[in-house]
PDB file of N, CA and C in Angstrom:
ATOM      1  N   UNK A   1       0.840  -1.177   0.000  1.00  0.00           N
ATOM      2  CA  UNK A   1       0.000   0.000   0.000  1.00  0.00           C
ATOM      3  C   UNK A   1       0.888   1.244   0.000  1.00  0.00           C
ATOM      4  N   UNK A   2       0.595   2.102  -0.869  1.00  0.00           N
ATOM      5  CA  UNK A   2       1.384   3.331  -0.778  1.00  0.00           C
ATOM      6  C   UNK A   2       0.952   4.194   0.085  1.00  0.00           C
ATOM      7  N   UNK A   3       1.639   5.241   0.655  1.00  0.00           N
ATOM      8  CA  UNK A   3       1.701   5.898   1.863  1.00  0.00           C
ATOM      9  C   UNK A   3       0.579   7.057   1.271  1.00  0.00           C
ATOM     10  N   UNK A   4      -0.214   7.660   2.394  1.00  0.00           N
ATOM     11  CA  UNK A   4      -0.675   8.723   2.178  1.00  0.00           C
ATOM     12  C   UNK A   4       0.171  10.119   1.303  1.00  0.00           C
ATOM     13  N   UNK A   5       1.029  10.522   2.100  1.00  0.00           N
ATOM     14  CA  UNK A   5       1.770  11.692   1.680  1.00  0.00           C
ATOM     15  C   UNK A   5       2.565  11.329   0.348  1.00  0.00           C
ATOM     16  N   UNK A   6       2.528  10.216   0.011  1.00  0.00           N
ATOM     17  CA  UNK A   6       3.334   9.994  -1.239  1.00  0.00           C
ATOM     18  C   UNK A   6       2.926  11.022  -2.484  1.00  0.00           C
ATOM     19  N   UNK A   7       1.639  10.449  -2.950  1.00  0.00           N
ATOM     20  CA  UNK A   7       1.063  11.360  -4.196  1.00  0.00           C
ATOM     21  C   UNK A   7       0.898  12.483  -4.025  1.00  0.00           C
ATOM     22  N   UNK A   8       0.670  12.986  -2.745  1.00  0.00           N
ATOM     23  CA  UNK A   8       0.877  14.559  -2.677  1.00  0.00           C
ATOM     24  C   UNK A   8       1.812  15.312  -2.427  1.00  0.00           C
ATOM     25  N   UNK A   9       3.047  14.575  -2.192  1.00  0.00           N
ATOM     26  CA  UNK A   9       4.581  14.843  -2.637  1.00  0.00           C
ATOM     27  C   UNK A   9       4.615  15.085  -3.596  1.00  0.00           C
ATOM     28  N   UNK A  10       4.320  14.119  -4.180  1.00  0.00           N
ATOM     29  CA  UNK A  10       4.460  13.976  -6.175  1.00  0.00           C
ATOM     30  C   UNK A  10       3.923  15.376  -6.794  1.00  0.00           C
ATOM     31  N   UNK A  11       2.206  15.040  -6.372  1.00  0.00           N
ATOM     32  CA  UNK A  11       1.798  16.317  -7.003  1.00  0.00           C
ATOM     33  C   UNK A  11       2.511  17.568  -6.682  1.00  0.00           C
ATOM     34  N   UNK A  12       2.906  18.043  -5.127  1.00  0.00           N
ATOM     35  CA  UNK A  12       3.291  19.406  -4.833  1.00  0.00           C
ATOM     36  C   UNK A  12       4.783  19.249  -5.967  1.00  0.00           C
ATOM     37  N   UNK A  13       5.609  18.388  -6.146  1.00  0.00           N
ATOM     38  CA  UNK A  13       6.691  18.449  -6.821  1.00  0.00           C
ATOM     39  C   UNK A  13       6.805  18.837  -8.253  1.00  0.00           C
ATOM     40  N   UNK A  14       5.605  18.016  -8.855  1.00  0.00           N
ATOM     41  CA  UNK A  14       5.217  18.781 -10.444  1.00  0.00           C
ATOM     42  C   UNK A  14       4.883  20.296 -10.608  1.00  0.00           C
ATOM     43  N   UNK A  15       3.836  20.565  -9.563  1.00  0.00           N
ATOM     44  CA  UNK A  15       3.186  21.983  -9.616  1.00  0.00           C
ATOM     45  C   UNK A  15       4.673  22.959  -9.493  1.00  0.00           C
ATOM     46  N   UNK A  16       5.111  22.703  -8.688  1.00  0.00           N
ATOM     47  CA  UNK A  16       6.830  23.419  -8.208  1.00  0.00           C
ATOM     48  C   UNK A  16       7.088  23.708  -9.398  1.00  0.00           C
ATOM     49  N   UNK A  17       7.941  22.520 -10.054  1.00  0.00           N
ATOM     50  CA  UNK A  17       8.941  22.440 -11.022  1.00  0.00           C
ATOM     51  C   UNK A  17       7.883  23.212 -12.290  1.00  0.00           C
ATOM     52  N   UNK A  18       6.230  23.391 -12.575  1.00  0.00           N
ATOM     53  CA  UNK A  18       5.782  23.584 -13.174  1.00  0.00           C
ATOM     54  C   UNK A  18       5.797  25.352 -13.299  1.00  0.00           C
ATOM     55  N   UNK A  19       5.677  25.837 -12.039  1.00  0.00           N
ATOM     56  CA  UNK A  19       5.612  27.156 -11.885  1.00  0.00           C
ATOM     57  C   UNK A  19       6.922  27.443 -11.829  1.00  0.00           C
ATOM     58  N   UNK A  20       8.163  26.668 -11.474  1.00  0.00           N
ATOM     59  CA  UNK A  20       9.386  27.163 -11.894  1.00  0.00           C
ATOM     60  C   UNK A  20       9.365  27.385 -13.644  1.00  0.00           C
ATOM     61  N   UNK A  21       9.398  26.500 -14.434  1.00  0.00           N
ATOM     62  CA  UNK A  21       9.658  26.560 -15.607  1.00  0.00           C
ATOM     63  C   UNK A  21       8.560  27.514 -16.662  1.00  0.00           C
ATOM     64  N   UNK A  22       7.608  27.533 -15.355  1.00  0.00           N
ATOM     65  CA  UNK A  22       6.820  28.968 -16.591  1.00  0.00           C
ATOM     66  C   UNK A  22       7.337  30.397 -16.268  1.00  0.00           C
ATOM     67  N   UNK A  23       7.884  30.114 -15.332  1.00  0.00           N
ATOM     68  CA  UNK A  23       8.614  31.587 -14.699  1.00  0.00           C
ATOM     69  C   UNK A  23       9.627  31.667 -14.832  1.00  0.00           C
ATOM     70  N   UNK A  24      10.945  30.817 -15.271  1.00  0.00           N
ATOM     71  CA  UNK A  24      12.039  30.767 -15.570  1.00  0.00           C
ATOM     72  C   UNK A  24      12.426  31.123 -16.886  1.00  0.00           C
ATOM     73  N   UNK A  25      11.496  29.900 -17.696  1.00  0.00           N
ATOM     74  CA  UNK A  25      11.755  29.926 -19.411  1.00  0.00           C
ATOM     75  C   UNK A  25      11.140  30.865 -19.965  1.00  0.00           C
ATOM     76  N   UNK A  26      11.760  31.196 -21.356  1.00  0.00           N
ATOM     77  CA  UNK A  26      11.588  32.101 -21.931  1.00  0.00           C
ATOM     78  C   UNK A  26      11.014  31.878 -23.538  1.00  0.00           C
ATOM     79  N   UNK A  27      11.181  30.690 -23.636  1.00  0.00           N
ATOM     80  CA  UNK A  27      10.630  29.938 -24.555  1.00  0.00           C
ATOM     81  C   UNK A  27       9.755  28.960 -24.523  1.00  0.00           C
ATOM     82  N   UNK A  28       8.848  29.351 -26.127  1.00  0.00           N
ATOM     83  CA  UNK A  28       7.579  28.878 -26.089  1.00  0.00           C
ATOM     84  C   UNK A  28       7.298  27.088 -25.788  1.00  0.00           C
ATOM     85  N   UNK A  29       8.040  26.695 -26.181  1.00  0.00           N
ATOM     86  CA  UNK A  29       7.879  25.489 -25.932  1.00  0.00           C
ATOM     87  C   UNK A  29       8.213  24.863 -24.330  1.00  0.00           C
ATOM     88  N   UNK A  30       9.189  25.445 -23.921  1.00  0.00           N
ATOM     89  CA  UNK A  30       9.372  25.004 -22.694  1.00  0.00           C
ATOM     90  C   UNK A  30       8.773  25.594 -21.422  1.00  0.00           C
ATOM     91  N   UNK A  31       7.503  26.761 -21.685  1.00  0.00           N
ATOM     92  CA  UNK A  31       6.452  27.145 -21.099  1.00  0.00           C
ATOM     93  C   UNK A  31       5.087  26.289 -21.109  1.00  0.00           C
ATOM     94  N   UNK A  32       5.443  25.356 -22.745  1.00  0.00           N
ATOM     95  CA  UNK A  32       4.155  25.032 -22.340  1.00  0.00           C
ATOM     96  C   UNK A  32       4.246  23.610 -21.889  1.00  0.00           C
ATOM     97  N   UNK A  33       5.699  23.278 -21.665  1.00  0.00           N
ATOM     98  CA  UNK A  33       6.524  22.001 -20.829  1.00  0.00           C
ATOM     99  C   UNK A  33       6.035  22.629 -19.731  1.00  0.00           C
ATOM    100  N   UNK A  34       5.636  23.064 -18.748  1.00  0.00           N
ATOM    101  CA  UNK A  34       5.685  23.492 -17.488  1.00  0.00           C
ATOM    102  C   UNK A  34       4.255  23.993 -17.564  1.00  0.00           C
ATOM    103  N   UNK A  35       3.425  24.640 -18.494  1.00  0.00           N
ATOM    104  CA  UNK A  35       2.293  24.487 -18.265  1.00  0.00           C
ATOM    105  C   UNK A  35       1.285  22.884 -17.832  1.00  0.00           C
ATOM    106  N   UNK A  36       1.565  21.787 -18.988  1.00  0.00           N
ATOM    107  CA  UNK A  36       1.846  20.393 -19.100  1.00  0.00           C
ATOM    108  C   UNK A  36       2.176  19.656 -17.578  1.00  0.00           C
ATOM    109  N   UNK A  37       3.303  20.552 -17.024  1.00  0.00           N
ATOM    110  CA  UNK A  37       3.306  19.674 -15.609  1.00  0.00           C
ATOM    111  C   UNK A  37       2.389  20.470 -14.159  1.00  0.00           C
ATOM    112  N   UNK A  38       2.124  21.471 -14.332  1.00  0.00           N
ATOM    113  CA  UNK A  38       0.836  21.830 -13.727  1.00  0.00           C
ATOM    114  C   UNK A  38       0.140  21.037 -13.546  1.00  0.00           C
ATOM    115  N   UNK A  39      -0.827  20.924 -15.063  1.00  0.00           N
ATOM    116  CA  UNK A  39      -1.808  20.172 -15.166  1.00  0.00           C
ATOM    117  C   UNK A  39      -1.688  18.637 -14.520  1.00  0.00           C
ATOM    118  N   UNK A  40      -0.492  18.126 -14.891  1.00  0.00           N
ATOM    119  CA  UNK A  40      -0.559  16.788 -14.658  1.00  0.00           C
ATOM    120  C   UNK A  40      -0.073  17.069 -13.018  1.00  0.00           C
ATOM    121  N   UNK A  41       0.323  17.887 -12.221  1.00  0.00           N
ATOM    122  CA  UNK A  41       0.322  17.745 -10.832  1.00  0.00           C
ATOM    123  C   UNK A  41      -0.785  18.365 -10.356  1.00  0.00           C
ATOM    124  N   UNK A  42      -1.513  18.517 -11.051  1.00  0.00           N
ATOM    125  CA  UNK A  42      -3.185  19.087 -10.340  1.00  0.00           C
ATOM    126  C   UNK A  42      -4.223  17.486 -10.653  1.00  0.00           C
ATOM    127  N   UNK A  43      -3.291  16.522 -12.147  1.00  0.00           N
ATOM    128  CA  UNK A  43      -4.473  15.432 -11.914  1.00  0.00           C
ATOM    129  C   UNK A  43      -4.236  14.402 -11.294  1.00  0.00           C
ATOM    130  N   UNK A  44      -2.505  14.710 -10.632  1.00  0.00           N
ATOM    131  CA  UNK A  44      -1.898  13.627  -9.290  1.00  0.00           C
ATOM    132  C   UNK A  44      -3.054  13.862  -8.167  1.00  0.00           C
ATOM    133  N   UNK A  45      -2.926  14.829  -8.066  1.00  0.00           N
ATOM    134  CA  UNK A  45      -3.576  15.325  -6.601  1.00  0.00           C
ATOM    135  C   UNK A  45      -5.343  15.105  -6.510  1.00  0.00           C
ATOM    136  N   UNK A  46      -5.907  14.906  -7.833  1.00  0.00           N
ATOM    137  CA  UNK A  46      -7.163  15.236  -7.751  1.00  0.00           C
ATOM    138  C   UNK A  46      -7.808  13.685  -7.598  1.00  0.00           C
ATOM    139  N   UNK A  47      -6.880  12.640  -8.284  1.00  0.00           N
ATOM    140  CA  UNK A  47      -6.894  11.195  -8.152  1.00  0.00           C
ATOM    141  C   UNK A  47      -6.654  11.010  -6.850  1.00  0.00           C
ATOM    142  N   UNK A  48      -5.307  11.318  -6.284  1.00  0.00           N
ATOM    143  CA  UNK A  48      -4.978  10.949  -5.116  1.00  0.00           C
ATOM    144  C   UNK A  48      -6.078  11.172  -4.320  1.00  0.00           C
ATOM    145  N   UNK A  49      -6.622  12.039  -4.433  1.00  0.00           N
ATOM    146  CA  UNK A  49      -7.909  12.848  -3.177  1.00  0.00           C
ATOM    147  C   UNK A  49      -9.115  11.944  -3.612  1.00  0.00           C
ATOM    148  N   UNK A  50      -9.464  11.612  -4.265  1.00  0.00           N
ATOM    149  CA  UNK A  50     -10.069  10.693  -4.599  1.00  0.00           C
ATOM    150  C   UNK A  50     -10.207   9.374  -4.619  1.00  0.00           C
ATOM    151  N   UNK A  51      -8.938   8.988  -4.440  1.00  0.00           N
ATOM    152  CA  UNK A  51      -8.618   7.467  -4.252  1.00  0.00           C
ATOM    153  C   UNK A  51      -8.644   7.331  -2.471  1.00  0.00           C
ATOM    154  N   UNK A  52      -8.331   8.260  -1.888  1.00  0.00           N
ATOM    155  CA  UNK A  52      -7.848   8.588  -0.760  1.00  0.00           C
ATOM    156  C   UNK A  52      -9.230   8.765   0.188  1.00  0.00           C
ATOM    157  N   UNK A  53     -10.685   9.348   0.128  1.00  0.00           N
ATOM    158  CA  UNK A  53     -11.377   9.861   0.378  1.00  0.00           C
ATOM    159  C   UNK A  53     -12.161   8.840   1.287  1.00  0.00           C
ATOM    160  N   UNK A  54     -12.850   8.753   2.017  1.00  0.00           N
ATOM    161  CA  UNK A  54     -13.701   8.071   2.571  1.00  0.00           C
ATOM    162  C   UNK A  54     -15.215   7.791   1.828  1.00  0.00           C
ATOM    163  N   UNK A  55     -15.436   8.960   1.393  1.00  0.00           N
ATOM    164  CA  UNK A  55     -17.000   8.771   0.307  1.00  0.00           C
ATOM    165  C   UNK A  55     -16.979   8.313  -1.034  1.00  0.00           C
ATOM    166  N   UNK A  56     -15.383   8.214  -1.017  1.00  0.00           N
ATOM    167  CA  UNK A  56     -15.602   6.940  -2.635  1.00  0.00           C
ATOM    168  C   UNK A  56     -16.433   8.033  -3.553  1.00  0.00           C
ATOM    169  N   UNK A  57     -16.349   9.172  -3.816  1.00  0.00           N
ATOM    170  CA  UNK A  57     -16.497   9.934  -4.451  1.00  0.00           C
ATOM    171  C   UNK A  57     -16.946   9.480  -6.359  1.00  0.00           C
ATOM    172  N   UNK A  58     -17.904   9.429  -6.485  1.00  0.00           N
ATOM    173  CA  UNK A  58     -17.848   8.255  -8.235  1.00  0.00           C
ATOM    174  C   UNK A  58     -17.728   9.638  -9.364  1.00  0.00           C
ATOM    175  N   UNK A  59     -17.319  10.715  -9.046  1.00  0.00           N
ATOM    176  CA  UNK A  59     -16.591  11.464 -10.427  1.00  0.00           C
ATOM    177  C   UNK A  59     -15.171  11.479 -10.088  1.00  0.00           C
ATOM    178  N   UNK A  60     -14.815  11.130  -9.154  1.00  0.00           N
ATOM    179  CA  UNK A  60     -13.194  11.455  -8.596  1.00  0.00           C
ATOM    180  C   UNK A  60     -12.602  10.503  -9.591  1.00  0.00           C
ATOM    181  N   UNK A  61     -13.240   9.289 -10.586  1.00  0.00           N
ATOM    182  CA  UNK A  61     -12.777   8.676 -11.094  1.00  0.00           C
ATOM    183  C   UNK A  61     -13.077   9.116 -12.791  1.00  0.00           C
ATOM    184  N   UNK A  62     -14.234   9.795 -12.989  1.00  0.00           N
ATOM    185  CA  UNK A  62     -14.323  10.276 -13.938  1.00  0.00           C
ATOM    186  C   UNK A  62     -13.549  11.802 -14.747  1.00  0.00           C
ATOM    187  N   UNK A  63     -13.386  12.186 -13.994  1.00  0.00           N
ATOM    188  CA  UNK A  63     -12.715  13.626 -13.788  1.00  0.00           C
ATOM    189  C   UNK A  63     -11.971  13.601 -14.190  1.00  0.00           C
ATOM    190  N   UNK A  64     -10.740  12.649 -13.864  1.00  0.00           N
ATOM    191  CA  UNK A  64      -8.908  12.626 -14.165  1.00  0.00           C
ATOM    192  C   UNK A  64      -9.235  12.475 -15.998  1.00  0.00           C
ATOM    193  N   UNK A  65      -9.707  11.580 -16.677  1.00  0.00           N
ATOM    194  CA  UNK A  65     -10.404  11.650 -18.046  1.00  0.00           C
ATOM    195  C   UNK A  65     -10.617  13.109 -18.639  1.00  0.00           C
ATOM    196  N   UNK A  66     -11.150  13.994 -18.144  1.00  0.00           N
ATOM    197  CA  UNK A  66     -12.274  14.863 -19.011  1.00  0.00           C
ATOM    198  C   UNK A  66     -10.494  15.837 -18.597  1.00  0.00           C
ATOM    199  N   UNK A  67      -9.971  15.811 -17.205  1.00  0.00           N
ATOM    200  CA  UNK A  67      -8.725  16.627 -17.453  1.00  0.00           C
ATOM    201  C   UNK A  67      -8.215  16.409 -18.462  1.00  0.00           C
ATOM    202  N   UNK A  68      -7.655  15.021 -18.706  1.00  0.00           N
ATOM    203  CA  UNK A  68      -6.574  14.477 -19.720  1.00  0.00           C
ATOM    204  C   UNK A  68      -6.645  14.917 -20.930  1.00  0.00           C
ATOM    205  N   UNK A  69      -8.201  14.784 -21.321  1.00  0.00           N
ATOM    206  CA  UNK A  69      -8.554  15.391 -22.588  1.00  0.00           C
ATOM    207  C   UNK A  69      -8.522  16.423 -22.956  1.00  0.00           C
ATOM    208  N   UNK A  70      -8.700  17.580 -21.564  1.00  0.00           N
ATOM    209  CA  UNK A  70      -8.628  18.742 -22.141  1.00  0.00           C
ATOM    210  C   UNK A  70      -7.052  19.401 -22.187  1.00  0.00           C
ATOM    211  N   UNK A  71      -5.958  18.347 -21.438  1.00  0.00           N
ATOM    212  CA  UNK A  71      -5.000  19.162 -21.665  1.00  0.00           C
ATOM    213  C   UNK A  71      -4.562  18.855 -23.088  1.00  0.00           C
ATOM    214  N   UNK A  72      -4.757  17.646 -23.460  1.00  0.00           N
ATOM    215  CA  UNK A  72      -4.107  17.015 -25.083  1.00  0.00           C
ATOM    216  C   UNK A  72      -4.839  17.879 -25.878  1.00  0.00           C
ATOM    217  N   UNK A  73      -5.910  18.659 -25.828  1.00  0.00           N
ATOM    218  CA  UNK A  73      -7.012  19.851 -26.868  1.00  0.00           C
ATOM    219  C   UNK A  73      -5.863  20.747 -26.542  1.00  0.00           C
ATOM    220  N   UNK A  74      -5.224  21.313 -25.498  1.00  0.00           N
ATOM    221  CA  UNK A  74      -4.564  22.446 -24.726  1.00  0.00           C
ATOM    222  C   UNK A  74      -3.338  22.281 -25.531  1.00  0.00           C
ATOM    223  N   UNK A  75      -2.352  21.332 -25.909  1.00  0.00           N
ATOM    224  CA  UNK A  75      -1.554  20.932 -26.524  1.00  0.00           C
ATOM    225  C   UNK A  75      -1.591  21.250 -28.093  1.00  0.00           C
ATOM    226  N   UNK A  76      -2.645  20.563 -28.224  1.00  0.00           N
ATOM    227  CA  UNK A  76      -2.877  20.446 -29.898  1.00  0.00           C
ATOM    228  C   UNK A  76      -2.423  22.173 -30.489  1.00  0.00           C
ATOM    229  N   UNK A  77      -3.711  22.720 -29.590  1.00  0.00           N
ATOM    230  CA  UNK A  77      -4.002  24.625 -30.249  1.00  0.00           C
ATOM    231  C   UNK A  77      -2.493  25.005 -29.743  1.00  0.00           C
ATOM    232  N   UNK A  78      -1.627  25.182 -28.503  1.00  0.00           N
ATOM    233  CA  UNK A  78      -0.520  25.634 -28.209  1.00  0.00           C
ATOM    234  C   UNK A  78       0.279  25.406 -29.387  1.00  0.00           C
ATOM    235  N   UNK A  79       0.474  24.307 -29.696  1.00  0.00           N
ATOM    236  CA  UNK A  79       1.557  24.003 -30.741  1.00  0.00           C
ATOM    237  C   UNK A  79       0.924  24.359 -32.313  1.00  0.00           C
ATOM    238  N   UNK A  80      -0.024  24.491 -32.097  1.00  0.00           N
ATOM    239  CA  UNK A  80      -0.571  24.901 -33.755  1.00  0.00           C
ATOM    240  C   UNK A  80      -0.065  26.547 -33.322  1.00  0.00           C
ATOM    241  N   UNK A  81      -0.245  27.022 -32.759  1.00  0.00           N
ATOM    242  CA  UNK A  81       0.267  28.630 -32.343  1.00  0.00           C
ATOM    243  C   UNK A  81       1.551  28.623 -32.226  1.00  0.00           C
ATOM    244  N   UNK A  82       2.270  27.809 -31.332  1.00  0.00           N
ATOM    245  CA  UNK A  82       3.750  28.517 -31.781  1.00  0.00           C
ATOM    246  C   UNK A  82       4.276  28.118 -33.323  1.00  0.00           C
ATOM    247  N   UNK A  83       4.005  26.854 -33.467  1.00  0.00           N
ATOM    248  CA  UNK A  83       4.028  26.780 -35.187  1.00  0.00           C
ATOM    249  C   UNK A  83       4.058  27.758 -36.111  1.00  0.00           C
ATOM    250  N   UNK A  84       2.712  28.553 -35.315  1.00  0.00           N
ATOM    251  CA  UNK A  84       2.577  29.469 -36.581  1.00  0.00           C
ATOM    252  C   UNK A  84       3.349  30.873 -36.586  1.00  0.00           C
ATOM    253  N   UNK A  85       3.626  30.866 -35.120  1.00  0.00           N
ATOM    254  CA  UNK A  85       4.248  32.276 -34.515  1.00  0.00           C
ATOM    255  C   UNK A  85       5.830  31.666 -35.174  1.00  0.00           C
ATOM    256  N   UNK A  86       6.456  30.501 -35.696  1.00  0.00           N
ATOM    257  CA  UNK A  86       7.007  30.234 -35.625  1.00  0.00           C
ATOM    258  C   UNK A  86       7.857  30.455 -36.921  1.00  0.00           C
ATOM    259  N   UNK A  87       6.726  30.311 -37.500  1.00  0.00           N
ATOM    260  CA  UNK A  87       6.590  30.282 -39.485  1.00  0.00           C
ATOM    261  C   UNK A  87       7.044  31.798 -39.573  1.00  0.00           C
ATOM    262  N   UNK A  88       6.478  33.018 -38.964  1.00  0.00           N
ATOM    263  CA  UNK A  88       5.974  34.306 -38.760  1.00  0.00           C
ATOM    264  C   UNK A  88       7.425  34.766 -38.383  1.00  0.00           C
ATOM    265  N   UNK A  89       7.686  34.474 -37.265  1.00  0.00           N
ATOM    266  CA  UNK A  89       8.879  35.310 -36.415  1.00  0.00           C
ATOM    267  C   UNK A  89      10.455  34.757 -36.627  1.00  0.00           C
ATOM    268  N   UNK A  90      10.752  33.229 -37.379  1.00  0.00           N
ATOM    269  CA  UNK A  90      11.672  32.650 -37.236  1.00  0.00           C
ATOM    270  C   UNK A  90      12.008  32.597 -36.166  1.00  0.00           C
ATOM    271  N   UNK A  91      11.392  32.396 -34.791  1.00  0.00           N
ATOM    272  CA  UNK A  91      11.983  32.089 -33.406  1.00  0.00           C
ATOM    273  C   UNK A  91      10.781  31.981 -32.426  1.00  0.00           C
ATOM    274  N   UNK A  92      10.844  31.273 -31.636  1.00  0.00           N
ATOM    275  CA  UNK A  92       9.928  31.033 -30.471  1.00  0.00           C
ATOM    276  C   UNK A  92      10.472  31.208 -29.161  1.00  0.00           C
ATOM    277  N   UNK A  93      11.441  32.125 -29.259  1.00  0.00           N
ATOM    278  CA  UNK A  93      11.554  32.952 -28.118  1.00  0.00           C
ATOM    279  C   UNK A  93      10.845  34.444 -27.650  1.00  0.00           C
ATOM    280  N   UNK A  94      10.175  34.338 -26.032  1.00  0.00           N
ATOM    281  CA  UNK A  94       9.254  34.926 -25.918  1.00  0.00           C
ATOM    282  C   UNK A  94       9.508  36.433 -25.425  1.00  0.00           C
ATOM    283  N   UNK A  95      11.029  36.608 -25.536  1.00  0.00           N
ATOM    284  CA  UNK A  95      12.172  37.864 -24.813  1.00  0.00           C
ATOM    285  C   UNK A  95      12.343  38.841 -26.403  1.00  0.00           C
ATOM    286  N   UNK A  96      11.988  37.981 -27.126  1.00  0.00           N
ATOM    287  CA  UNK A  96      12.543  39.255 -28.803  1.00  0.00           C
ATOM    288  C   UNK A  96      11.240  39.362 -29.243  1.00  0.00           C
ATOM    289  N   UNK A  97      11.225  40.989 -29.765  1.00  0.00           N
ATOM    290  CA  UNK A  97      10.423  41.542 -30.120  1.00  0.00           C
ATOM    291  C   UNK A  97       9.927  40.705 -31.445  1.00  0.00           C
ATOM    292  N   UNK A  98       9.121  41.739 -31.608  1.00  0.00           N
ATOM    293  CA  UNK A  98       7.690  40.995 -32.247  1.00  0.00           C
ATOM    294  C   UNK A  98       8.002  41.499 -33.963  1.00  0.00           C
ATOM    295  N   UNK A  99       8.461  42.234 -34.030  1.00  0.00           N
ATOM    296  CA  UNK A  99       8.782  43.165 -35.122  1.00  0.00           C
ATOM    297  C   UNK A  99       9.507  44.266 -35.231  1.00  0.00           C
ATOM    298  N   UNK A 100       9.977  44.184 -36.278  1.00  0.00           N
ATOM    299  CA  UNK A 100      11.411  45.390 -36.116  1.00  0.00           C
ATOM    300  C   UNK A 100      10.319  46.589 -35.701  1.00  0.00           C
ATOM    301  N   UNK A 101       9.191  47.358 -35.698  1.00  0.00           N
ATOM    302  CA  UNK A 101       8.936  48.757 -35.461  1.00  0.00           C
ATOM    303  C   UNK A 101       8.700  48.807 -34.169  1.00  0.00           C
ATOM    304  N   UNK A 102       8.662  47.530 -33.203  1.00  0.00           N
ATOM    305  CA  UNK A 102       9.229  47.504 -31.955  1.00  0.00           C
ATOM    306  C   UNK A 102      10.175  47.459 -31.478  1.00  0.00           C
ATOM    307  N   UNK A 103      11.342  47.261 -32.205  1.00  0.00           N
ATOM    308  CA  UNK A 103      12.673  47.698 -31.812  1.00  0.00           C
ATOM    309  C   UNK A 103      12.706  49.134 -31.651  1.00  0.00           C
ATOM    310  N   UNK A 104      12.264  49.830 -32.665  1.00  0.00           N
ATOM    311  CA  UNK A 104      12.380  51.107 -32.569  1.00  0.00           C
ATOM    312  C   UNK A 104      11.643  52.122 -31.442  1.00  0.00           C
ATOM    313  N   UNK A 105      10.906  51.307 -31.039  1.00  0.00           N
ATOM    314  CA  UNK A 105       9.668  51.839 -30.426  1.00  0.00           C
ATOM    315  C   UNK A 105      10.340  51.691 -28.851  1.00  0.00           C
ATOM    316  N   UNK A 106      11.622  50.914 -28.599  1.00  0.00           N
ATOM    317  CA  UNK A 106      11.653  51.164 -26.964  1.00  0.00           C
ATOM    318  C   UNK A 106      12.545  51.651 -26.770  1.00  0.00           C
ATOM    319  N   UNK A 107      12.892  53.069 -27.486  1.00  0.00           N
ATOM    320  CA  UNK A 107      13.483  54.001 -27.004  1.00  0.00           C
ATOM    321  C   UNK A 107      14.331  54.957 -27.858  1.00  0.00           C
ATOM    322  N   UNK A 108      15.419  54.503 -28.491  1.00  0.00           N
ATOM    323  CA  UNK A 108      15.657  55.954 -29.221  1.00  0.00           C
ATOM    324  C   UNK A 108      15.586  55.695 -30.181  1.00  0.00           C
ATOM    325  N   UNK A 109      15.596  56.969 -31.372  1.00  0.00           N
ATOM    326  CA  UNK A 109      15.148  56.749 -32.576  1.00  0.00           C
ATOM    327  C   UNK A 109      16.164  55.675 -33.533  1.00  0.00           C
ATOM    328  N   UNK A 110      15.533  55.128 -34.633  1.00  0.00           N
ATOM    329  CA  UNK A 110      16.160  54.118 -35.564  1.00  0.00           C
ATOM    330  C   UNK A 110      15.812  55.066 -36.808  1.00  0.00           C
ATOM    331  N   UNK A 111      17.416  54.736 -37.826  1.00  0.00           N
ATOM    332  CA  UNK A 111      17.361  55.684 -38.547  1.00  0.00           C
ATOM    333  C   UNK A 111      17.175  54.400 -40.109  1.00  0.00           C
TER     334      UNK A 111
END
């Protein structure tokens, strides 16, 4: 039998490393690596609480599903967007401007 505090180790450890890497990285892809482990340490925790519960809860088992699905929808559109930001900007870094008349625009004039 696994220990109580186990899965909610787990989960607090994803959410961590999740809010580290959306706050760290600077790139699109490895934001939405860390968005990705959010989710999946919010559907550790929501199973665990569920598996864990005394009232046997009967969506606690349905739930982790309708998450899963919506993060793989969450996935799909993210990556169809940086794709396209990708096609657009030649880079999916989220620190360089958007277009040269924003270069110009943060601060002195461009001749």
């Amino acid at each position: 039998m696994i220990h109580l505090a186990g899965p909610y180790i787990l989960a607090a450890l994803l959410v961590g490393l999740g809010v580290m890497g959306v706050t760290v990285r600077r790139n699109a892809v490895l934001l939405l690596i860390g968005v990705e482990l959010i989710l999946s340490g919010s559907l550790v925790l929501l199973v665990a609480s569920g598996a864990t519960s005394p009232s046997r809860w009967e969506a606690s088992s349905v739930l982790p599903l309708f998450v899963i699905t919506i993060a793989a929808a969450e996935v799909v559109v993210a990556l169809a967007v940086i794709l396209a930001a990708f096609r657009h900007r030649s880079s999916i870094d989220l620190d360089e401007p958007h277009s040269k008349a924003e270069v110009g625009a943060g601060g002195g004039e461009q001749v």
